[in-house]
N, C-alpha and C. Protein backbone atom coordinates (compact mmCIF):
# COMPACT_ATOMS: atom_id res chain seq x y z
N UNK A 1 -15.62 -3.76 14.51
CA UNK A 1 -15.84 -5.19 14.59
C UNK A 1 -14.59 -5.85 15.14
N UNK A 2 -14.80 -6.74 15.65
CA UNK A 2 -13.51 -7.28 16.57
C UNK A 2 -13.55 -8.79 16.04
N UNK A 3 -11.85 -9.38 15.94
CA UNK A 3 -12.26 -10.82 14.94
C UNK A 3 -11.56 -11.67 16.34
N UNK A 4 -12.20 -13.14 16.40
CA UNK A 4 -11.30 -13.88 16.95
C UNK A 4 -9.98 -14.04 17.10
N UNK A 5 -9.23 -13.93 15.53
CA UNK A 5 -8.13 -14.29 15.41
C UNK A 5 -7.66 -13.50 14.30
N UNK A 6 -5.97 -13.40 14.14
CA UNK A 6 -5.30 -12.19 13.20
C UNK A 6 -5.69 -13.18 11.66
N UNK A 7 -6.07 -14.35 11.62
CA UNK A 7 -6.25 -15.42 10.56
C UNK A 7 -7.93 -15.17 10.53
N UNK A 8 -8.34 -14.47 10.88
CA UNK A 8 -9.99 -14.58 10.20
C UNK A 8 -9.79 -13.10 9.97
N UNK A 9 -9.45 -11.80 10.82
CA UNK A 9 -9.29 -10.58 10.02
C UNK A 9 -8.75 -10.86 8.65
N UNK A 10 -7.85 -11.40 8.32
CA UNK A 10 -6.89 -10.92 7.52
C UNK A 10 -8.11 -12.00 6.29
N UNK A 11 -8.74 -13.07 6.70
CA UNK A 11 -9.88 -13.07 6.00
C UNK A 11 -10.76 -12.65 5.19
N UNK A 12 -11.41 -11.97 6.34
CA UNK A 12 -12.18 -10.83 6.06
C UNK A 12 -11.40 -9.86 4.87
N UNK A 13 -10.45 -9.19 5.60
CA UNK A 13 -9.88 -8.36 4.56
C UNK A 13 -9.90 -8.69 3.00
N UNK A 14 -9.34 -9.89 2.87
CA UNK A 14 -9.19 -10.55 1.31
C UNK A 14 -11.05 -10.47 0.84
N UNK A 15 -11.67 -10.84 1.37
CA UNK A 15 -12.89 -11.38 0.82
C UNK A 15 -13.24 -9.67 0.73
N UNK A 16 -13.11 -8.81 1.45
CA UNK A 16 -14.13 -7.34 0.94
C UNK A 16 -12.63 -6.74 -0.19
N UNK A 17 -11.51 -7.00 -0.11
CA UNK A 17 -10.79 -6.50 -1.07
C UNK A 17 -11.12 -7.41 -2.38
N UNK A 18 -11.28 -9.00 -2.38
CA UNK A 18 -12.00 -9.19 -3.54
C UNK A 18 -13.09 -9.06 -4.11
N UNK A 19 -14.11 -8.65 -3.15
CA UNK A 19 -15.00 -8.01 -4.20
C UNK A 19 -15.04 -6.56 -4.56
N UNK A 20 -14.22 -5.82 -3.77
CA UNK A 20 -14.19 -4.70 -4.51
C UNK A 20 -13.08 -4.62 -5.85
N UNK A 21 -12.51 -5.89 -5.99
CA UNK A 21 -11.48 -5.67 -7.29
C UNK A 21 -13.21 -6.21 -8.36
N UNK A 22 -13.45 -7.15 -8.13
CA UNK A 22 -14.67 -7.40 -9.09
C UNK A 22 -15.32 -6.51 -9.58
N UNK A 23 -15.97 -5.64 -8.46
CA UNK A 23 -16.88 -4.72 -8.76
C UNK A 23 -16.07 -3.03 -9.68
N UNK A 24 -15.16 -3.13 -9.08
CA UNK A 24 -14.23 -1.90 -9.84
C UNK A 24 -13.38 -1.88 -10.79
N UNK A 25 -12.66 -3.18 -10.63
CA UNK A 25 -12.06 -3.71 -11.84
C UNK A 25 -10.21 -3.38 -11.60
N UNK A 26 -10.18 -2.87 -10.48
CA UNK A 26 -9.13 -2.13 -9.91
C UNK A 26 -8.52 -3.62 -9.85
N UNK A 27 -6.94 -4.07 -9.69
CA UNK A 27 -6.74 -5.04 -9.36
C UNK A 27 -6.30 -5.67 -8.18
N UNK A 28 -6.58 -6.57 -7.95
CA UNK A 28 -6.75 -7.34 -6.33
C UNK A 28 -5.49 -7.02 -5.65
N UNK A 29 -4.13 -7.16 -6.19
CA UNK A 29 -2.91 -6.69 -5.69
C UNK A 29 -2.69 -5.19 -5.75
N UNK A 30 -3.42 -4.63 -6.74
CA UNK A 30 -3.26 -3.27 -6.25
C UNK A 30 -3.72 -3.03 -4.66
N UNK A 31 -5.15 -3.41 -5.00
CA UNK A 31 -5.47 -2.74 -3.40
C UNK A 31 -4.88 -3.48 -2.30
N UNK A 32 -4.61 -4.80 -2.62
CA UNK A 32 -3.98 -5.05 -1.20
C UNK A 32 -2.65 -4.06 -0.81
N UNK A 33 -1.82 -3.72 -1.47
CA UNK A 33 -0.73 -2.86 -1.80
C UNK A 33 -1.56 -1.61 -1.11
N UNK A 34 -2.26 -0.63 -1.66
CA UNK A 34 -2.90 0.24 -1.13
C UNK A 34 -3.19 0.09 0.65
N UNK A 35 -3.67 -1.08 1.15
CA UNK A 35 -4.00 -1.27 2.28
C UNK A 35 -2.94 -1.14 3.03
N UNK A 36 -1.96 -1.88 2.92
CA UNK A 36 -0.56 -2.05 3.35
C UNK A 36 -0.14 -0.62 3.38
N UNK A 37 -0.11 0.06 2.62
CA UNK A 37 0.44 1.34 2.30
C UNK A 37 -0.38 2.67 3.40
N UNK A 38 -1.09 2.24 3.08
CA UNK A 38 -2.35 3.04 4.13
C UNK A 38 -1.68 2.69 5.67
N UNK A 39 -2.03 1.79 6.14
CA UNK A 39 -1.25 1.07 7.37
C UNK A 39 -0.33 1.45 7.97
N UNK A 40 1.05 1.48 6.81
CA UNK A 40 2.22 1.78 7.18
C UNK A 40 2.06 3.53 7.21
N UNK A 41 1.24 4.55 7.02
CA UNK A 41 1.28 5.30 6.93
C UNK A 41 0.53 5.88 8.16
N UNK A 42 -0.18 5.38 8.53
CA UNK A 42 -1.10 5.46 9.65
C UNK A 42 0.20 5.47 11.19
N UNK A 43 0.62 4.23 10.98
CA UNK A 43 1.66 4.14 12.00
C UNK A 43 3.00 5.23 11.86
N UNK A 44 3.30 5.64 11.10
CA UNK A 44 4.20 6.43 10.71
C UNK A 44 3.41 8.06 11.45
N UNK A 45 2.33 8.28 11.27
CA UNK A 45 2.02 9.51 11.75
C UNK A 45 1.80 9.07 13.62
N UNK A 46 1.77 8.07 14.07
CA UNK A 46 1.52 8.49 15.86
C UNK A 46 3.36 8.55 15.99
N UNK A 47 3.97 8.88 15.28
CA UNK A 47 5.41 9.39 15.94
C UNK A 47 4.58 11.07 15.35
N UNK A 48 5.60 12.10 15.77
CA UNK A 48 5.68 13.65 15.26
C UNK A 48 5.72 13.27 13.74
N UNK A 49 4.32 14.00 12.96
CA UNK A 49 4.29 14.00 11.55
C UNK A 49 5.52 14.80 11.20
N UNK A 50 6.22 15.96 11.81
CA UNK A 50 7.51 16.67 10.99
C UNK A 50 8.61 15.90 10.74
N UNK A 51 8.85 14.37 12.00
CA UNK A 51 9.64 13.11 11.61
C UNK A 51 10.05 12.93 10.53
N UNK A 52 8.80 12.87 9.72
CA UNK A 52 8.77 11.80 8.58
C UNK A 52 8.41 12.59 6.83
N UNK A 53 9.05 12.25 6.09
CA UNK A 53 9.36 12.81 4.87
C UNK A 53 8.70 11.70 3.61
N UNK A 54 7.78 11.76 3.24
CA UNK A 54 7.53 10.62 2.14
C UNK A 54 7.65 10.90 0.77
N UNK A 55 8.52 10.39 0.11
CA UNK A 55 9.15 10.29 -1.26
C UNK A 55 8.13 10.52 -2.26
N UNK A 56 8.00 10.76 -2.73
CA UNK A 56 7.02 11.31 -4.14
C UNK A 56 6.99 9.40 -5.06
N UNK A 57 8.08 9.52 -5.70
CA UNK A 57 8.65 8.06 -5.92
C UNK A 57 7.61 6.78 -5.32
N UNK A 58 8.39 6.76 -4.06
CA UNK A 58 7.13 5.80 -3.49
C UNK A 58 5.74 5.83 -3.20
N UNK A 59 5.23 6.68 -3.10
CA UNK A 59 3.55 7.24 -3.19
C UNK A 59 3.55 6.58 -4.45
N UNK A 60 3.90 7.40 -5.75
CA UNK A 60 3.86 7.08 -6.93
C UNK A 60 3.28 5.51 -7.18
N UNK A 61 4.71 4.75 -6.95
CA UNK A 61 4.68 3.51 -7.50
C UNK A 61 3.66 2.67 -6.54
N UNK A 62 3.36 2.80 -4.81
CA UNK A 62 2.04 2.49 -4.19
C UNK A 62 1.07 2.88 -5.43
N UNK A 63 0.87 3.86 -5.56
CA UNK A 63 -0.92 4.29 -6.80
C UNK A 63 -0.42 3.30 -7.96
N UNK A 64 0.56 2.59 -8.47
CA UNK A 64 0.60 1.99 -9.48
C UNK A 64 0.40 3.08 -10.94
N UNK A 65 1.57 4.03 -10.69
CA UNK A 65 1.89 5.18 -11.57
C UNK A 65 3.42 4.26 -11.80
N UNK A 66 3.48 4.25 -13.11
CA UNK A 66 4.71 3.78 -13.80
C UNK A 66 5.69 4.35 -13.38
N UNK A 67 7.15 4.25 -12.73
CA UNK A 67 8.10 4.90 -11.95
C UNK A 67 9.44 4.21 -12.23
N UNK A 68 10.38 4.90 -13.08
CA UNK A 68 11.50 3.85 -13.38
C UNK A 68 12.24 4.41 -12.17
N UNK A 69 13.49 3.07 -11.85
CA UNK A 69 14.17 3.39 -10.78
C UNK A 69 15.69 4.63 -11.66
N UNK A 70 16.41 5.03 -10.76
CA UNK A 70 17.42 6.15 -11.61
C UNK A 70 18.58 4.60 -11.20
N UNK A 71 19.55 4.84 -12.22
CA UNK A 71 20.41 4.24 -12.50
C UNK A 71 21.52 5.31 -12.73
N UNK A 72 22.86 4.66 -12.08
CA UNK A 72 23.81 5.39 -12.46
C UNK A 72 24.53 4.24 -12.80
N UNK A 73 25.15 5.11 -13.83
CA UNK A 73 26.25 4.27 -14.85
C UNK A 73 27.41 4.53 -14.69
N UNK A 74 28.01 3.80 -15.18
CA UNK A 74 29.63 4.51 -15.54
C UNK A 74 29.85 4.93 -17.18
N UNK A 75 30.74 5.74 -16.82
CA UNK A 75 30.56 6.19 -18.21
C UNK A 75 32.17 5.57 -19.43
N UNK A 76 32.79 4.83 -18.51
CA UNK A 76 33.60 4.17 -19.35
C UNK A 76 32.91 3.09 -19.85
């Protein structure tokens, strides 16, 4: 489907991502997050997939899997 304008896609998008948070119960910022994530991943593979290395970490916290950041301290 082809939209007039990047302001009626991005429309569209919200209105089928809100009803699939309704219907699933999943939440609306998750999936927009998911979409985004998808996206950036999509573009990341038309370079050479051996390029690119994706963090466990960030997958993670995209699925909305609890992920603390590491902290280093000092120890004085």
């Amino acid at each position: 489907m082809t939209y007039d304008s990047g302001e009626s896609f991005r429309c569209a998008v919200e209105d089928r991502l809100r009803v699939q948070s309704l219907q699933t119960g999943v939440p609306l910022v998750r999936l927009r997050k998911m979409v985004i994530f998808d996206r950036f991943l999509v573009r990341l593979m038309q370079d050479p997939p051996d390029a690119w290395v994706l963090k466990g970490g960030l997958a993670l916290r995209i699925q909305g899997v609890p992920v603390n950041d590491v902290q280093f301290q000092s120890k004085r």
